[in-house]
N, C-alpha and C. Protein backbone atom coordinates (compact mmCIF):
# COMPACT_ATOMS: atom_id res chain seq x y z
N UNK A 1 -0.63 14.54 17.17
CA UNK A 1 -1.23 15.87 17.15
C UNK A 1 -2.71 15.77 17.52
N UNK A 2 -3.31 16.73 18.25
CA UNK A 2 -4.55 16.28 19.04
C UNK A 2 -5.68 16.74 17.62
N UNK A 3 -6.74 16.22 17.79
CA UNK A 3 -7.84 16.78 16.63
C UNK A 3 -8.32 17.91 17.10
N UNK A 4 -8.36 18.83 15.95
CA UNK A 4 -9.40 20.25 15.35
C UNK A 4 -10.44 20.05 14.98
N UNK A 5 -10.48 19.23 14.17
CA UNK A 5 -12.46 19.40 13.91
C UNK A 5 -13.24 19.37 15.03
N UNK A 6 -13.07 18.42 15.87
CA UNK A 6 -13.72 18.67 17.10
C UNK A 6 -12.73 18.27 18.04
N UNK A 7 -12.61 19.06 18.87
CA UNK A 7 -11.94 19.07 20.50
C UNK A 7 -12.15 18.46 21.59
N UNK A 8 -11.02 17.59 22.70
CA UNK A 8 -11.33 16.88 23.44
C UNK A 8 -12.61 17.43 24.33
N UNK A 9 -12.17 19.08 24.25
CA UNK A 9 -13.26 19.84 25.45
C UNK A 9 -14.52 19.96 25.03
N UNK A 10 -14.60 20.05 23.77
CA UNK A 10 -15.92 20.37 23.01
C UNK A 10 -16.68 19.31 23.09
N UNK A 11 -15.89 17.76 23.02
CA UNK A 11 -16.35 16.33 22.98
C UNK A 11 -16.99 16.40 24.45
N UNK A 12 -16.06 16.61 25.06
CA UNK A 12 -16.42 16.81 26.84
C UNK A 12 -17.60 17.08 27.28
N UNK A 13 -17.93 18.61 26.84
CA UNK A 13 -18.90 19.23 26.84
C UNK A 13 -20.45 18.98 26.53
N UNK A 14 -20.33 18.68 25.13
CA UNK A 14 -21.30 18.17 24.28
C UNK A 14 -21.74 16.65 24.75
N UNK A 15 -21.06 16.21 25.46
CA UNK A 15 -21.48 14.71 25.68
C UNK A 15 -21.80 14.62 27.42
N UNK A 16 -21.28 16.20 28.24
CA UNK A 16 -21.79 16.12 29.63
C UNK A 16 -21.05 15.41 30.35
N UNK A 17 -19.48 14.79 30.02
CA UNK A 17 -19.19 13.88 30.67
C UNK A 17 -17.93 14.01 31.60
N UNK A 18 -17.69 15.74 31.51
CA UNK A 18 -16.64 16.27 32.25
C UNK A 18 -15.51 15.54 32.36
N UNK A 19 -14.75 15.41 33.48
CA UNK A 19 -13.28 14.50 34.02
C UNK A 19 -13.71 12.67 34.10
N UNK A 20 -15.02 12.56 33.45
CA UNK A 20 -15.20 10.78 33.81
C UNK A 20 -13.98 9.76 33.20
N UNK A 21 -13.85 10.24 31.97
CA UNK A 21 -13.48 9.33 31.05
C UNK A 21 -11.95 10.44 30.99
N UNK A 22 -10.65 9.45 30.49
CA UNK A 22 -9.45 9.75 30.60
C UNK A 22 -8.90 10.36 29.10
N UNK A 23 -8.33 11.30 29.19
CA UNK A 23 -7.97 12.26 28.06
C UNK A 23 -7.51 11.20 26.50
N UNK A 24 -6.83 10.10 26.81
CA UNK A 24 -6.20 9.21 25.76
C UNK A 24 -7.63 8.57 25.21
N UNK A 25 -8.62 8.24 26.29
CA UNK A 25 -9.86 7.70 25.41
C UNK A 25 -10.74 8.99 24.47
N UNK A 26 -10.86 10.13 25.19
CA UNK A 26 -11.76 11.23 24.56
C UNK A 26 -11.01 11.98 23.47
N UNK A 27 -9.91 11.63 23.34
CA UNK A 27 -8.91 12.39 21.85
C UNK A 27 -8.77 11.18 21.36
N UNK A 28 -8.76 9.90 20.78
CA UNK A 28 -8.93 8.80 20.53
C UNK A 28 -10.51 8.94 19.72
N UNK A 29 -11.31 9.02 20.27
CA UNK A 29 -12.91 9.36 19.39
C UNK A 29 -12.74 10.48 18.42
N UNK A 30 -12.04 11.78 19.47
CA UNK A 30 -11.83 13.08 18.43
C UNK A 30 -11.52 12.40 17.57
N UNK A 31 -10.05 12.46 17.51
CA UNK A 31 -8.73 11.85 16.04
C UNK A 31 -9.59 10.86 15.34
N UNK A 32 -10.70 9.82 15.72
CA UNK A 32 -10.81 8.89 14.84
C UNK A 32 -12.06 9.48 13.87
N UNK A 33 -12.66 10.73 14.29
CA UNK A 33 -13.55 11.06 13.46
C UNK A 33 -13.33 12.03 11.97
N UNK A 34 -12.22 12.59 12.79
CA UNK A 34 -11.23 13.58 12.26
C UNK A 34 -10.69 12.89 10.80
N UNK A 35 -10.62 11.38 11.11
CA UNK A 35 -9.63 10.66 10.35
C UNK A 35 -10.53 10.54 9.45
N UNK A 36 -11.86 10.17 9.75
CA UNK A 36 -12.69 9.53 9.14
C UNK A 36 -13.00 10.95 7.69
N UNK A 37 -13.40 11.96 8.29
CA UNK A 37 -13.83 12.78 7.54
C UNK A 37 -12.38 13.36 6.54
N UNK A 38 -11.30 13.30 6.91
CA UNK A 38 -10.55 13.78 6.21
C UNK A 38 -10.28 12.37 4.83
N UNK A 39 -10.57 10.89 4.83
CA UNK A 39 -10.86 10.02 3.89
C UNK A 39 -11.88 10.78 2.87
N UNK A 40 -12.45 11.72 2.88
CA UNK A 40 -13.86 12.42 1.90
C UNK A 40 -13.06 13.79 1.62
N UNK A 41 -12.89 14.67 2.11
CA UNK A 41 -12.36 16.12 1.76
C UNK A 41 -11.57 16.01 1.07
N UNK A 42 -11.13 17.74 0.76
CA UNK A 42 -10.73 17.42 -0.64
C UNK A 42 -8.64 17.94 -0.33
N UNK A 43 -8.04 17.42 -0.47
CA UNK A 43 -6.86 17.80 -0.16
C UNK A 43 -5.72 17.21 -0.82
N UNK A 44 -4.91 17.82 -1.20
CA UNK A 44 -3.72 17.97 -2.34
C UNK A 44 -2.77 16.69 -2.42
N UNK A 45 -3.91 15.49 -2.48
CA UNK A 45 -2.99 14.29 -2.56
C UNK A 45 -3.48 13.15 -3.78
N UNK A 46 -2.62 12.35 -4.20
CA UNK A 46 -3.31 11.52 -5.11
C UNK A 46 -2.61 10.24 -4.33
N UNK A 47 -3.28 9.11 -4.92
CA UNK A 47 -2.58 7.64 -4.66
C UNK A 47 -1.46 7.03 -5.02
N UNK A 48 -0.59 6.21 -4.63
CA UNK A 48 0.70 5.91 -4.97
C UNK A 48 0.21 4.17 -5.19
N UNK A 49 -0.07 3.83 -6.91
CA UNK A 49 -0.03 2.27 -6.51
C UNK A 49 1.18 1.53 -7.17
N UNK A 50 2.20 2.03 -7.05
CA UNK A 50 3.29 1.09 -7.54
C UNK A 50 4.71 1.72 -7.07
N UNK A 51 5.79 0.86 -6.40
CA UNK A 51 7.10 1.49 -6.19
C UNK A 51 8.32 0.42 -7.11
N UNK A 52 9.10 1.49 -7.14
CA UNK A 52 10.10 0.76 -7.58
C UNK A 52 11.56 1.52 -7.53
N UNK A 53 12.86 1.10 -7.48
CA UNK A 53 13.86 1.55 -7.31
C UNK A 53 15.14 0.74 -8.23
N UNK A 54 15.85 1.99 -8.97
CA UNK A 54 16.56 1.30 -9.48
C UNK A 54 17.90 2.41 -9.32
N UNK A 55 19.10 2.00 -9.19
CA UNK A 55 20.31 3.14 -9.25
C UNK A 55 20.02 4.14 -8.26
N UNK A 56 19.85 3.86 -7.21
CA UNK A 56 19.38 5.03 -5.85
C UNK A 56 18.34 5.97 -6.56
N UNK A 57 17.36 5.93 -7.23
CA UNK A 57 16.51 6.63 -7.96
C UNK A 57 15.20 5.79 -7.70
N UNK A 58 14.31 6.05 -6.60
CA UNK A 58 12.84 5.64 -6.62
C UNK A 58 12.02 6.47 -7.94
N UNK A 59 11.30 5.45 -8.11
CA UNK A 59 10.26 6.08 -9.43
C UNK A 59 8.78 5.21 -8.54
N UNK A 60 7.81 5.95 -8.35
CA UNK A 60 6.48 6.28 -7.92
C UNK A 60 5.68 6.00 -8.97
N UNK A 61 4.44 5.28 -8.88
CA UNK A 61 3.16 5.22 -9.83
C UNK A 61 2.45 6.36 -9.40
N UNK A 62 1.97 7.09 -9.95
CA UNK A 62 0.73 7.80 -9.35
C UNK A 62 -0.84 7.98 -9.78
N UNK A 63 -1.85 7.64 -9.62
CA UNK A 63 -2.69 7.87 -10.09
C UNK A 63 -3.15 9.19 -10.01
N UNK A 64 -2.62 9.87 -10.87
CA UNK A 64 -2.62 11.71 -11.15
C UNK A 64 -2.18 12.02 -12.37
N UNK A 65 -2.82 12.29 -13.69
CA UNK A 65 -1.65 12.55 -14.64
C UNK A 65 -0.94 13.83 -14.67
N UNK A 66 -0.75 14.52 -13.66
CA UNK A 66 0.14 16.00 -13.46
C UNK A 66 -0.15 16.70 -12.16
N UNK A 67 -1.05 15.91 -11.23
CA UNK A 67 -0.81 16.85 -9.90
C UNK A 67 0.29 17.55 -9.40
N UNK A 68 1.44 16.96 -9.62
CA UNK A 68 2.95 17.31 -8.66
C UNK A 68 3.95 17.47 -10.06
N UNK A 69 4.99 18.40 -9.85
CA UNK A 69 5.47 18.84 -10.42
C UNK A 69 7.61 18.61 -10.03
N UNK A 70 8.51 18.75 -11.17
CA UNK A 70 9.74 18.37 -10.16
C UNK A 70 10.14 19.78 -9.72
N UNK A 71 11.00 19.33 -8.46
CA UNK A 71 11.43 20.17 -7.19
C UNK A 71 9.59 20.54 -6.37
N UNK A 72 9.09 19.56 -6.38
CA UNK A 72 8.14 19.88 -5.32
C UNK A 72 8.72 19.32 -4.09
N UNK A 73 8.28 19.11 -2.87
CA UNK A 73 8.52 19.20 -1.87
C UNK A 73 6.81 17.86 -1.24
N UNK A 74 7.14 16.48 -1.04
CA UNK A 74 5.61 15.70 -0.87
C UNK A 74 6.13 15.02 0.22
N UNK A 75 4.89 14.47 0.57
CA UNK A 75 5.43 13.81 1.70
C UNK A 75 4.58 12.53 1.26
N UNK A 76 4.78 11.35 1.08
CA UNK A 76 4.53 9.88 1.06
C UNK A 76 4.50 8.85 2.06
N UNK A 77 3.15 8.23 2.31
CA UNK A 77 3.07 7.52 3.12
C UNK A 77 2.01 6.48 2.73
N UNK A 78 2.18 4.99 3.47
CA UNK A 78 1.55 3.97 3.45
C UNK A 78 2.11 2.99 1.86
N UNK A 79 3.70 3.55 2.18
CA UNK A 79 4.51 2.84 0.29
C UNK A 79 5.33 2.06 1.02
N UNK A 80 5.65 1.70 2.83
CA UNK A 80 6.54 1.18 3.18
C UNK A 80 7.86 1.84 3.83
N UNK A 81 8.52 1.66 4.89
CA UNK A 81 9.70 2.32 5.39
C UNK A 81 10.31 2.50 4.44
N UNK A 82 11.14 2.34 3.31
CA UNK A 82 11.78 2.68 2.59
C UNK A 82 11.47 3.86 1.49
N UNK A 83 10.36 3.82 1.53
CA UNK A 83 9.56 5.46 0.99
C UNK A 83 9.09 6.14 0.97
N UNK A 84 8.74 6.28 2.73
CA UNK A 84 7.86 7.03 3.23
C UNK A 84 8.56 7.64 4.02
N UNK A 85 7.96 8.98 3.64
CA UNK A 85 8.77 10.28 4.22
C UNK A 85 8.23 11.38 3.62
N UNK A 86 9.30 12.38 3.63
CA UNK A 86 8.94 13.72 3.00
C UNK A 86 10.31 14.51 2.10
N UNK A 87 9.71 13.89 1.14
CA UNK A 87 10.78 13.83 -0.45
C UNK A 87 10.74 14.66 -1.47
N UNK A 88 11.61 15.42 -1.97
CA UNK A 88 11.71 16.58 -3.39
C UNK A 88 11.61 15.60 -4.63
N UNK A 89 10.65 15.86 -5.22
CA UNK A 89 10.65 15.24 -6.70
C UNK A 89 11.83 15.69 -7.33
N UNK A 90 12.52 14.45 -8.52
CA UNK A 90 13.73 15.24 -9.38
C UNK A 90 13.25 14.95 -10.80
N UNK A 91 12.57 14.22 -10.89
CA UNK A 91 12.03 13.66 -12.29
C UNK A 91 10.93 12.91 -12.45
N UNK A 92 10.51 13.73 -13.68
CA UNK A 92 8.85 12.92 -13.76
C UNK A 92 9.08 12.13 -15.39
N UNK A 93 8.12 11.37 -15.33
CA UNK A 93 8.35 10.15 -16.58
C UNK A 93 7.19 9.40 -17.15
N UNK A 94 7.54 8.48 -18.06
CA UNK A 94 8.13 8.19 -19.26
C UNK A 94 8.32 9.60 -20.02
N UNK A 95 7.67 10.26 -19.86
CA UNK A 95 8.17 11.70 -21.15
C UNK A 95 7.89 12.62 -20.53
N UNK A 96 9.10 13.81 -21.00
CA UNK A 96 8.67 15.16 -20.18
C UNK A 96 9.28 15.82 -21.27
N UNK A 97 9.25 17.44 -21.09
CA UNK A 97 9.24 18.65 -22.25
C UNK A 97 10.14 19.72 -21.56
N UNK A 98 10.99 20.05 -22.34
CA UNK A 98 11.32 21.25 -21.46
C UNK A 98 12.18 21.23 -20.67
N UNK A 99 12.17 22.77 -19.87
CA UNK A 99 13.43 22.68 -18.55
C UNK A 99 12.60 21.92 -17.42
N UNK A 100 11.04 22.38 -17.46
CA UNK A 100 10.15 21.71 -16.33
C UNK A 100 10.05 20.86 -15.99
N UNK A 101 10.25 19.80 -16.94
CA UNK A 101 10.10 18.41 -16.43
C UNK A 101 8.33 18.13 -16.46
N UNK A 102 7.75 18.93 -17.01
CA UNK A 102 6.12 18.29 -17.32
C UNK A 102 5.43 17.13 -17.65
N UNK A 103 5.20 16.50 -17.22
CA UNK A 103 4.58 15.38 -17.52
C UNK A 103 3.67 15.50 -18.69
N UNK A 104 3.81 15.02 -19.81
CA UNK A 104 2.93 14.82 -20.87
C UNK A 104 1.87 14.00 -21.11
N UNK A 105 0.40 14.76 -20.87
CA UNK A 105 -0.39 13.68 -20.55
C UNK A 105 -0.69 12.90 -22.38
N UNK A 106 -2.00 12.30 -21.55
CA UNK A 106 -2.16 11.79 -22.65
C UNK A 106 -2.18 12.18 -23.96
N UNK A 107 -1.70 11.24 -25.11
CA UNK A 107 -2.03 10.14 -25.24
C UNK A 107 -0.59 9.03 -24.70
N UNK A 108 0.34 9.92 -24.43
CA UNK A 108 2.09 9.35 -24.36
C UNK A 108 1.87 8.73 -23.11
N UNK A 109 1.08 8.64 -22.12
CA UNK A 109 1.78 7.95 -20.98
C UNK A 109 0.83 6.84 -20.82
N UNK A 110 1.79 6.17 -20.16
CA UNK A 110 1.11 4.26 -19.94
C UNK A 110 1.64 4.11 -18.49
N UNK A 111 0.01 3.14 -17.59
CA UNK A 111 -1.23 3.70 -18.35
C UNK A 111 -1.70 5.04 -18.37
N UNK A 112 -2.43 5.47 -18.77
CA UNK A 112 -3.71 6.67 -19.27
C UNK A 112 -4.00 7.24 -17.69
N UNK A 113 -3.16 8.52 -17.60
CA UNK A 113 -3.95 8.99 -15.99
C UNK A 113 -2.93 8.26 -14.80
N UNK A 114 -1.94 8.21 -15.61
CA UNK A 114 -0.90 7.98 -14.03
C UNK A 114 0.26 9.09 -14.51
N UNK A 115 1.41 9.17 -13.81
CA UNK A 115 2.32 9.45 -14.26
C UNK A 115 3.39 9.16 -13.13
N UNK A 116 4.88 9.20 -13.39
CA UNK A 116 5.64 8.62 -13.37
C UNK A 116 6.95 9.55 -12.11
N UNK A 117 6.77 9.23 -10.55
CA UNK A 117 7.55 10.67 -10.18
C UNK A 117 8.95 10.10 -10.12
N UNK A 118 9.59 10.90 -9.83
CA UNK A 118 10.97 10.04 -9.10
C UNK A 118 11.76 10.73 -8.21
N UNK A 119 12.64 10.34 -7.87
CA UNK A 119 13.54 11.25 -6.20
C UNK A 119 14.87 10.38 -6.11
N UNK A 120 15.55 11.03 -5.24
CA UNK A 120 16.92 10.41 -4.94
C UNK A 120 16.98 9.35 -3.63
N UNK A 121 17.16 8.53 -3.59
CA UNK A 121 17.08 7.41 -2.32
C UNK A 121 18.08 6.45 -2.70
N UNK A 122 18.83 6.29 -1.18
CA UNK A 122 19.67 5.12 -1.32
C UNK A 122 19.64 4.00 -0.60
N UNK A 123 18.90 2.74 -1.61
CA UNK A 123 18.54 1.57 -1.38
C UNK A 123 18.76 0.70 -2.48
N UNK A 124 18.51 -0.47 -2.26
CA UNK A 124 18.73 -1.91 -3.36
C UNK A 124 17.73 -1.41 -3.96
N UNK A 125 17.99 -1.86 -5.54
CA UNK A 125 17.54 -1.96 -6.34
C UNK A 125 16.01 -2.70 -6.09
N UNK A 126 14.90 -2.27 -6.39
CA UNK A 126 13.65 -3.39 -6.72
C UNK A 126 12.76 -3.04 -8.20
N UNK A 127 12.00 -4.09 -8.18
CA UNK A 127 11.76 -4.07 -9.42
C UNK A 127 10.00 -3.31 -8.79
N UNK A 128 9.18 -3.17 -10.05
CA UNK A 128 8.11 -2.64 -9.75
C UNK A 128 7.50 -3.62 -8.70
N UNK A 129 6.51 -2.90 -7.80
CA UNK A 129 5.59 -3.42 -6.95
C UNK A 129 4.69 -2.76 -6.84
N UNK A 130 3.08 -3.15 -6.88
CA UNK A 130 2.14 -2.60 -6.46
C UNK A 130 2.16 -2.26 -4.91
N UNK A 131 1.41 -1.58 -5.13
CA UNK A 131 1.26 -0.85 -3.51
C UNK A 131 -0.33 -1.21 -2.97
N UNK A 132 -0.90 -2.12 -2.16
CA UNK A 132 -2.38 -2.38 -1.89
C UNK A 132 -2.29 -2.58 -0.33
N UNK A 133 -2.97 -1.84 -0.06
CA UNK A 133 -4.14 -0.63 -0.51
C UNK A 133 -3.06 0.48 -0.67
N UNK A 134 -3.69 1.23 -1.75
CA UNK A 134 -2.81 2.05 -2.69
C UNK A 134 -2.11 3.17 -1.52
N UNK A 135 -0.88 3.61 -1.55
CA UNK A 135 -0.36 4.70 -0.43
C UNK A 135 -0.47 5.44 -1.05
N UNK A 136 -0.21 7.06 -0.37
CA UNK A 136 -0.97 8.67 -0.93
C UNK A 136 0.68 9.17 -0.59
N UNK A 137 0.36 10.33 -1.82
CA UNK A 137 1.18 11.06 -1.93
C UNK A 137 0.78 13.04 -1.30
N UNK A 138 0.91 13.58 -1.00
CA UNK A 138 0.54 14.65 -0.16
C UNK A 138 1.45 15.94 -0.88
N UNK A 139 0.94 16.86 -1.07
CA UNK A 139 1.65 18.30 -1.47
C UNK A 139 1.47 19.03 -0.54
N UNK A 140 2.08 20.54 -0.69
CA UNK A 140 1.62 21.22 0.67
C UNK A 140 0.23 21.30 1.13
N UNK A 141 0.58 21.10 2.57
CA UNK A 141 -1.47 20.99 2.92
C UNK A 141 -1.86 22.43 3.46
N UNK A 142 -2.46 23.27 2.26
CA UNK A 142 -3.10 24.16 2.88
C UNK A 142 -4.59 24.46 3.26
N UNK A 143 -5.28 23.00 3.48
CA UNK A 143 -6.68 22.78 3.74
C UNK A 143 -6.56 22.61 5.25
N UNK A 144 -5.99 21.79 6.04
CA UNK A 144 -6.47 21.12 7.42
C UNK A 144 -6.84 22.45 8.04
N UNK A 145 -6.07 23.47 8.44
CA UNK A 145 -6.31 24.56 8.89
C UNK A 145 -7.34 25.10 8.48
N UNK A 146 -8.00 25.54 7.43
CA UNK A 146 -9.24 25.62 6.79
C UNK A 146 -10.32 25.17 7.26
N UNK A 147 -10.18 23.81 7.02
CA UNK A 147 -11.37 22.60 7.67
C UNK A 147 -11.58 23.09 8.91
N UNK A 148 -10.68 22.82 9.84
CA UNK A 148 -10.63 23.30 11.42
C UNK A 148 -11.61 24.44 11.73
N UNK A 149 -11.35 25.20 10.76
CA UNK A 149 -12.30 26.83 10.67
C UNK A 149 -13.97 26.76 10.37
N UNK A 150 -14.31 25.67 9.66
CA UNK A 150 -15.32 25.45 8.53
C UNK A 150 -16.13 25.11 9.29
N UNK A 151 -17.38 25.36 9.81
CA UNK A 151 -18.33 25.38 10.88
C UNK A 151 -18.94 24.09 10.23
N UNK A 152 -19.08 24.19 8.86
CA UNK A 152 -19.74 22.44 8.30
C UNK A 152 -19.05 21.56 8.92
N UNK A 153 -17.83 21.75 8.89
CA UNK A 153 -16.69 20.51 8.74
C UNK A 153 -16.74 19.87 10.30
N UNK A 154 -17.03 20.92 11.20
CA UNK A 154 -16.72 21.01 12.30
C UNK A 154 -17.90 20.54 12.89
N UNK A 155 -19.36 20.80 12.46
CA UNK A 155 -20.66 20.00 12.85
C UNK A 155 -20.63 18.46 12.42
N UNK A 156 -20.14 18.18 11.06
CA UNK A 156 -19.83 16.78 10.98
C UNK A 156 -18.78 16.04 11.74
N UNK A 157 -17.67 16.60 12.10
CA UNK A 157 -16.97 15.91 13.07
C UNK A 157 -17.67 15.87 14.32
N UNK A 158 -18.34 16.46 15.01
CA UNK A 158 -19.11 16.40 16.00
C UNK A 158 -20.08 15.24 16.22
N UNK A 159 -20.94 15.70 15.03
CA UNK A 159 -21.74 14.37 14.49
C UNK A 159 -21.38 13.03 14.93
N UNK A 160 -20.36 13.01 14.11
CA UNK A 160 -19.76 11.42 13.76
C UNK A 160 -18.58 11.03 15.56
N UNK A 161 -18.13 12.25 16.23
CA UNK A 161 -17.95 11.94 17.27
C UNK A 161 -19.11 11.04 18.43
N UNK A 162 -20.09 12.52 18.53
CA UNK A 162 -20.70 11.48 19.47
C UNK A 162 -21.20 10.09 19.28
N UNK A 163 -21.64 10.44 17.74
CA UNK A 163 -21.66 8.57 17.46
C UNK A 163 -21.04 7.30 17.89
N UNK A 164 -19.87 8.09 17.53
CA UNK A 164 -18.85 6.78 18.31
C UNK A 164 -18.62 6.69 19.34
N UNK A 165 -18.87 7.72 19.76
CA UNK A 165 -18.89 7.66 21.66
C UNK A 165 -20.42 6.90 21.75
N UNK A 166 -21.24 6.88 21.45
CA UNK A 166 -22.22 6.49 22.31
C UNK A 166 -22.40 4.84 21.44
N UNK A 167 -21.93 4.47 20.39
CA UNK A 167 -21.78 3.24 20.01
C UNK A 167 -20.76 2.76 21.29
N UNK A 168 -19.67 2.98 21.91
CA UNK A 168 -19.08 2.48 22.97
C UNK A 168 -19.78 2.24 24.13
N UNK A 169 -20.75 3.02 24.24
CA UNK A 169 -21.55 2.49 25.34
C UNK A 169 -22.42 1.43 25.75
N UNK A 170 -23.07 1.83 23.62
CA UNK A 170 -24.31 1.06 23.59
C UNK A 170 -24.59 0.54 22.30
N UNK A 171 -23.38 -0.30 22.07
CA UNK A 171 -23.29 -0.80 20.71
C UNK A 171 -24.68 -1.23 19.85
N UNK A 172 -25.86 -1.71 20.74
CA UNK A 172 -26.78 -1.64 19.42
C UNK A 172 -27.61 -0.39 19.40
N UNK A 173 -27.28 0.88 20.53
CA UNK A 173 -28.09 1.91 20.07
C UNK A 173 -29.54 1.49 20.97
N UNK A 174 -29.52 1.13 21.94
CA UNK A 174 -30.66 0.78 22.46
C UNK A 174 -30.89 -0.54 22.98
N UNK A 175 -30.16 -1.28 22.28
CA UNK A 175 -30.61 -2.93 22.45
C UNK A 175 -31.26 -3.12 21.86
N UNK A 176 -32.10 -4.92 22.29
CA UNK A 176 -32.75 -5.60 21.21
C UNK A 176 -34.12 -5.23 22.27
N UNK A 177 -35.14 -5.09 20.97
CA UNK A 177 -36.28 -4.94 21.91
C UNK A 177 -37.10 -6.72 22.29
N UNK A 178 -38.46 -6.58 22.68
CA UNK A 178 -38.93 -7.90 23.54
C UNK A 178 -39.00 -8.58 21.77
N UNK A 179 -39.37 -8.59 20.58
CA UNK A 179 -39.00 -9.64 19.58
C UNK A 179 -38.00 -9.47 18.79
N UNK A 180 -36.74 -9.10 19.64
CA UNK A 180 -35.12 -9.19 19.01
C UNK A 180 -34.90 -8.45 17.96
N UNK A 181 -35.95 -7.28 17.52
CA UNK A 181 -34.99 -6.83 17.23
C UNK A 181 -35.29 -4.84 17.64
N UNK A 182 -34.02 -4.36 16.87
CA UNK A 182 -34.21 -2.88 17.74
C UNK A 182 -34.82 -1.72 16.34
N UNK A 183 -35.60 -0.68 17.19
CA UNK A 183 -36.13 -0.05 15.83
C UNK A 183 -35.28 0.99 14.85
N UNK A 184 -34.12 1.23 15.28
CA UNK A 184 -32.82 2.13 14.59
C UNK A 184 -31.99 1.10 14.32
N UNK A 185 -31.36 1.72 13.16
CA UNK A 185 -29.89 0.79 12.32
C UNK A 185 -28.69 1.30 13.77
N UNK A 186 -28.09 0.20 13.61
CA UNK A 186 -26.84 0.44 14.12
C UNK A 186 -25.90 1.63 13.54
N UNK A 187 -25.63 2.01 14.62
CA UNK A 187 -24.73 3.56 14.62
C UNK A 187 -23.39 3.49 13.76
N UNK A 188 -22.99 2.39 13.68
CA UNK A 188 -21.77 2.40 12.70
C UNK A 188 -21.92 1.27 11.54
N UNK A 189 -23.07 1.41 11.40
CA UNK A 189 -23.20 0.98 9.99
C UNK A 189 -23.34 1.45 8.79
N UNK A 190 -23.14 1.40 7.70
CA UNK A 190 -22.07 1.98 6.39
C UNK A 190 -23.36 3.53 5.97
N UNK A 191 -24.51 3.83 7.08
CA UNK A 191 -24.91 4.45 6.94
C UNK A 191 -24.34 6.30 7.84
N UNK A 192 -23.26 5.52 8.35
CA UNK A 192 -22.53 6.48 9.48
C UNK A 192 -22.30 7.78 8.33
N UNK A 193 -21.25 7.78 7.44
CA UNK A 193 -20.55 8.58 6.50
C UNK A 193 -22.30 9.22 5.93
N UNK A 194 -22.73 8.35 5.43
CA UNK A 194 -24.41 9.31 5.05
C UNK A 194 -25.15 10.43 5.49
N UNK A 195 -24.53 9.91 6.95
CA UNK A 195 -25.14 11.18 7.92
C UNK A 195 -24.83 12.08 7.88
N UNK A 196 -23.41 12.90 6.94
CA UNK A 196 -22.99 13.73 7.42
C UNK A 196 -22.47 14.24 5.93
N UNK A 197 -22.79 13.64 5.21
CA UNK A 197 -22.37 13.80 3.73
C UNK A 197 -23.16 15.18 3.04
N UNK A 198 -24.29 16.12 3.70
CA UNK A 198 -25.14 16.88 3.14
C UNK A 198 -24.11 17.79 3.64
N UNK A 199 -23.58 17.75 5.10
CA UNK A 199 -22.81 18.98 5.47
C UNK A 199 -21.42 19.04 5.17
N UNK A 200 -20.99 18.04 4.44
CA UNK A 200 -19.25 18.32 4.13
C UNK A 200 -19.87 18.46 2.67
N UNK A 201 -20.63 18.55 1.71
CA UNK A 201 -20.90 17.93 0.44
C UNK A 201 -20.03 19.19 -0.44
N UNK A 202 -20.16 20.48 -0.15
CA UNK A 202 -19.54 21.21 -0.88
C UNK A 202 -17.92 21.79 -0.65
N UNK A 203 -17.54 20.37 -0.02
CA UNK A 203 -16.09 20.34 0.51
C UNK A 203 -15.27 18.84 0.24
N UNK A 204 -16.59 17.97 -0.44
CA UNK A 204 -15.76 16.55 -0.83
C UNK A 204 -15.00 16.71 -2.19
N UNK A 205 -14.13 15.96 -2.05
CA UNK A 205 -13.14 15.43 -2.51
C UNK A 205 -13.77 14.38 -4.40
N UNK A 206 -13.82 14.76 -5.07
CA UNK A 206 -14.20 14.44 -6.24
C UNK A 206 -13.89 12.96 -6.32
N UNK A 207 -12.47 12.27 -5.27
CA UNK A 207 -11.72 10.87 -5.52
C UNK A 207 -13.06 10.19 -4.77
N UNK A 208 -13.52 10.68 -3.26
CA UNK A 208 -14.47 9.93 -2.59
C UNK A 208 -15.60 9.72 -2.97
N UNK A 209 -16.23 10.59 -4.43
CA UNK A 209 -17.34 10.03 -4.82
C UNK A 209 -17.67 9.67 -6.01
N UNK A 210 -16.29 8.87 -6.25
CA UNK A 210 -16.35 7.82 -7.25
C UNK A 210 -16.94 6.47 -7.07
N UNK A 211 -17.76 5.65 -6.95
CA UNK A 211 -18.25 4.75 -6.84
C UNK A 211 -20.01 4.25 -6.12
């Protein structure tokens, strides 16, 4: 699917570089900025760090103690071919209440701040496994479309586009000057995401600014 935050044409445009460069390289920069910024925003998913399957019944770790609910409708990815897809919850666990199936947070669930999904799948049995780097679990997404709209969202993808376009050109940003070295940080150094963090700030994601 081609990127919205910023557009091959808009990339085009903004960078002056008309028909030079071939459509697979200039949606390639889009999508990777796109990608980048959607790692920070805020959107209806938590982490998956543990799978396991027993009796055609996958059971999910989640680091969420009640985001998702059963008979939701998620889509899971980065848990491995065998569980990645787009799956109806049937049961949530160690303890639930009710016809709902609610997850009871704390103090009942182990550990503290996960909870427990499960679904119907038919595969061998496995025993628990962590999942590293942890895979995400996804509910309906009614943000991307949003973002796309969000003139912030849409100046930081821009941002962080031409960056990477012009790091391809000119990976140190200038070169080294006559005593080696150059007077700007390199363009994709861990100061990249900084740049752009004032204009997504009242659209991040509470998970990305943990640490």
């Amino acid at each position: 699917m081609a990127a919205t935050y910023v557009t091959e044409a808009e990339l085009r445009a903004d960078l002056g570089i008309q028909n030079l460069y071939s459509s697979a390289i200039v949606e390639d920069v889009c999508q990777t900025a796109q990608d980048l910024l959607n790692q920070f925003l805020w959107f209806n998913t938590a982490s998956v760090v543990a799978t396991s399957i027993a009796s055609n019944i996958a059971t999910l770790t989640v680091a969420s103690p009640g985001i998702f609910v059963t008979g939701q409708s998620v889509t899971i990815a980065g848990c491995g071919a065998t569980f990645n897809g787009t799956r109806t919850i049937t049961g949530m666990g160690p303890a639930t209440v009710g016809t709902n199936n609610i997850f009871i947070p704390y103090p009942f669930n182990y550990p503290r701040g996960y909870s427990f999904l499960q679904f119907a799948i038919t595969a061998s049995n496995q025993n628990f496994y962590l999942v590293q780097p942890y895979g995400t679990m996804t509910g309906p997404d009614t943000k991307t479309l949003t973002y796309a709209l969000t003139p912030a969202v849409r100046q930081a993808a821009m941002i962080l586009a031409v960056s990477i376009w012009q790091s391809r050109q000119t990976t140190q940003n200038g070169g080294m000057s006559v005593d080696g070295y150059t007077p700007s940080p390199f363009r994709m150094s861990n100061t990249l995401m900084a740049s752009i963090r004032g204009l997504i700030a009242p659209y991040m994601s509470s998970n990305s600014m943990v640490g």
